[in-house]
Protein backbone atom coordinates (compact mmCIF):
# COMPACT_ATOMS: atom_id res chain seq x y z
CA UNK A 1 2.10 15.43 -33.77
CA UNK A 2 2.74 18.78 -32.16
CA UNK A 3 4.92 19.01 -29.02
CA UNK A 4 3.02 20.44 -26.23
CA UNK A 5 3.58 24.07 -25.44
CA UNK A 6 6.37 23.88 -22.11
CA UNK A 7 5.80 26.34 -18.98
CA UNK A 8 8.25 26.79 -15.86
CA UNK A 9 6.83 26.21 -12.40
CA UNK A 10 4.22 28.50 -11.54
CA UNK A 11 4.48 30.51 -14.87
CA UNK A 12 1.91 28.89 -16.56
CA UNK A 13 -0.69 31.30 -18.23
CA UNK A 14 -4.32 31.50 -17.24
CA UNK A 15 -7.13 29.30 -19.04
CA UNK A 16 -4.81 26.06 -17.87
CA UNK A 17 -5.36 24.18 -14.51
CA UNK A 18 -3.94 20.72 -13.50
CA UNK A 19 -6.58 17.77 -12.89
CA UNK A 20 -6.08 19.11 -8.94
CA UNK A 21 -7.35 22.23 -9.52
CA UNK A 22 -9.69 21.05 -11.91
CA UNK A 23 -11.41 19.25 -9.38
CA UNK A 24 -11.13 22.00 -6.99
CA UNK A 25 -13.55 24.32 -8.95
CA UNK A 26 -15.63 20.81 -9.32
CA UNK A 27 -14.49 20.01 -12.74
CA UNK A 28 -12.76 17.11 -14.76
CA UNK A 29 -10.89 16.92 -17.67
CA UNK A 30 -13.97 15.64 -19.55
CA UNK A 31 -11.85 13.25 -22.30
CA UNK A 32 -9.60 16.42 -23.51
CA UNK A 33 -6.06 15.22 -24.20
CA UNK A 34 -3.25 17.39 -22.51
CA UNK A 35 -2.71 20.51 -23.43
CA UNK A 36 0.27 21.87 -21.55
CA UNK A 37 2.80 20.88 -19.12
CA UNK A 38 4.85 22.19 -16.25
CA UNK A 39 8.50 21.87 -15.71
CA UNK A 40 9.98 22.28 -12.46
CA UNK A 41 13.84 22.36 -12.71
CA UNK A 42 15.48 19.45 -9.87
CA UNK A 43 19.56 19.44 -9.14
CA UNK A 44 20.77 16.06 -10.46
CA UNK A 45 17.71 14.56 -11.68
CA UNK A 46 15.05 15.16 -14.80
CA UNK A 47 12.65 18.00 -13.85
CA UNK A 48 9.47 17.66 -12.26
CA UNK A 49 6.29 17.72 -14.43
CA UNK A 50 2.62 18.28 -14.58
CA UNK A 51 0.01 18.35 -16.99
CA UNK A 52 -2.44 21.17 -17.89
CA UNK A 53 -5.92 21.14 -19.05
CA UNK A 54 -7.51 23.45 -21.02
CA UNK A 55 -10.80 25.10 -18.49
CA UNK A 56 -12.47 25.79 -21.52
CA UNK A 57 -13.16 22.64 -22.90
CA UNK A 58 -13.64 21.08 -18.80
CA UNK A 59 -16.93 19.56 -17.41
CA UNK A 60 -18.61 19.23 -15.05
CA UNK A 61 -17.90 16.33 -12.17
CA UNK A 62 -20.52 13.13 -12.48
CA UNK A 63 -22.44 13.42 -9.23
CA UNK A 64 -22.40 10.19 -6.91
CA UNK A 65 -25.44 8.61 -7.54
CA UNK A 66 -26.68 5.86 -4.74
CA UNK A 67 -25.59 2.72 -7.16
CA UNK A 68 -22.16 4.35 -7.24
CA UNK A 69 -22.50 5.53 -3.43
CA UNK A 70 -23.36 1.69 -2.72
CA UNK A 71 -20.81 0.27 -4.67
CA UNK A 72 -18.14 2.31 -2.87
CA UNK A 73 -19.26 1.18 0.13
CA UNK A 74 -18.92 -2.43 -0.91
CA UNK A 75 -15.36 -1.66 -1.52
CA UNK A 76 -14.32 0.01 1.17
CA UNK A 77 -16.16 -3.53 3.30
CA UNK A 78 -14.27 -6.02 1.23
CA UNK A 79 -10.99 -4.31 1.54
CA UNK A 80 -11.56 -4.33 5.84
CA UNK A 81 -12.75 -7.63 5.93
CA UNK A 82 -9.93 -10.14 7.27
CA UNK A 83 -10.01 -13.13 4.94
CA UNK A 84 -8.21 -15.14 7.86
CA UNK A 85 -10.85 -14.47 10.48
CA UNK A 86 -14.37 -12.90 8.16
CA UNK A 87 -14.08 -10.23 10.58
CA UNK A 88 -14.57 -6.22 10.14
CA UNK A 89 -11.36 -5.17 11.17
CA UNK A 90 -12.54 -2.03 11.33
CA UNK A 91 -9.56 -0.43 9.11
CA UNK A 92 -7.78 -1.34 5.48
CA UNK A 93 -6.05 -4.78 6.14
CA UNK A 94 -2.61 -4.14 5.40
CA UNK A 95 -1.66 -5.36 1.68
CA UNK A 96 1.79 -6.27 3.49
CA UNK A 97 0.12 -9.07 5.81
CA UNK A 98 -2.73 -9.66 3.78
CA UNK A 99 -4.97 -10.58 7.18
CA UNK A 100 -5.53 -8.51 9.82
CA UNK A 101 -3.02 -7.49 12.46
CA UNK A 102 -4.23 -10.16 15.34
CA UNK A 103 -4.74 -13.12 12.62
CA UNK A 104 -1.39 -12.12 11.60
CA UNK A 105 0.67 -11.75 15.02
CA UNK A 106 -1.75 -13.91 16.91
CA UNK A 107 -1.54 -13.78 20.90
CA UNK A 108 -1.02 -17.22 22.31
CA UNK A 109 -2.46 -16.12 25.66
CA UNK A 110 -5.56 -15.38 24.03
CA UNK A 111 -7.84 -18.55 23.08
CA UNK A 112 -10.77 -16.65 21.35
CA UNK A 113 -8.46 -15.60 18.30
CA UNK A 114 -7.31 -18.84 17.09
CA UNK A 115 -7.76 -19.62 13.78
């Protein structure tokens, strides 16, 4: 195996983009194995790294399609749904508490959150 050519920050030549830029100019890597990395020197600890791709062999992003559009939205429901309460919290429940806020700190002045 062949060790991947080494740039320093920023010096990298052009035809090589990181999967950031890549999808900037509305591409993806497409299956293409690394081509290239980046090396940014750190004091006291390894140096930094990212990976190039070669824009050549890049494709085109999949559009979202309405299956995939529907999907994420089915997601995004689950992962606001309290499972304490069944209840939209209307944000990402926490992966710390694992309910929502009020199911997890509940109010004992307030009688209509008791579960």
């Amino acid at each position: 195996m062949a060790a991947l050519p080494v740039f320093r920050w920023r010096l990298a030549p052009d035809g090589y983009a990181t999967r950031r830029q890549l999808r900037a100019q509305g591409l993806r890597p497409g299956g293409q194995g690394v081509a290239a990395q980046l090396e940014r020197p750190r004091r006291r600890r390894g140096p930094l790294v990212a990976y190039l791709y070669r824009l050549d062999l890049a494709k085109p992003i999949r559009p979202m399609t309405p299956g995939r559009w529907a999907a994420l939205a089915k997601a995004n429901r689950a992962r606001r749904t309290c499972p304490a309460c069944r209840r939209d919290a209307g944000y990402v429940i926490p992966a710390s508490l694992g309910m929502c806020v009020p199911c997890a700190y509940p109010d004992p002045a307030d009688p209509s959150r008791s579960v």
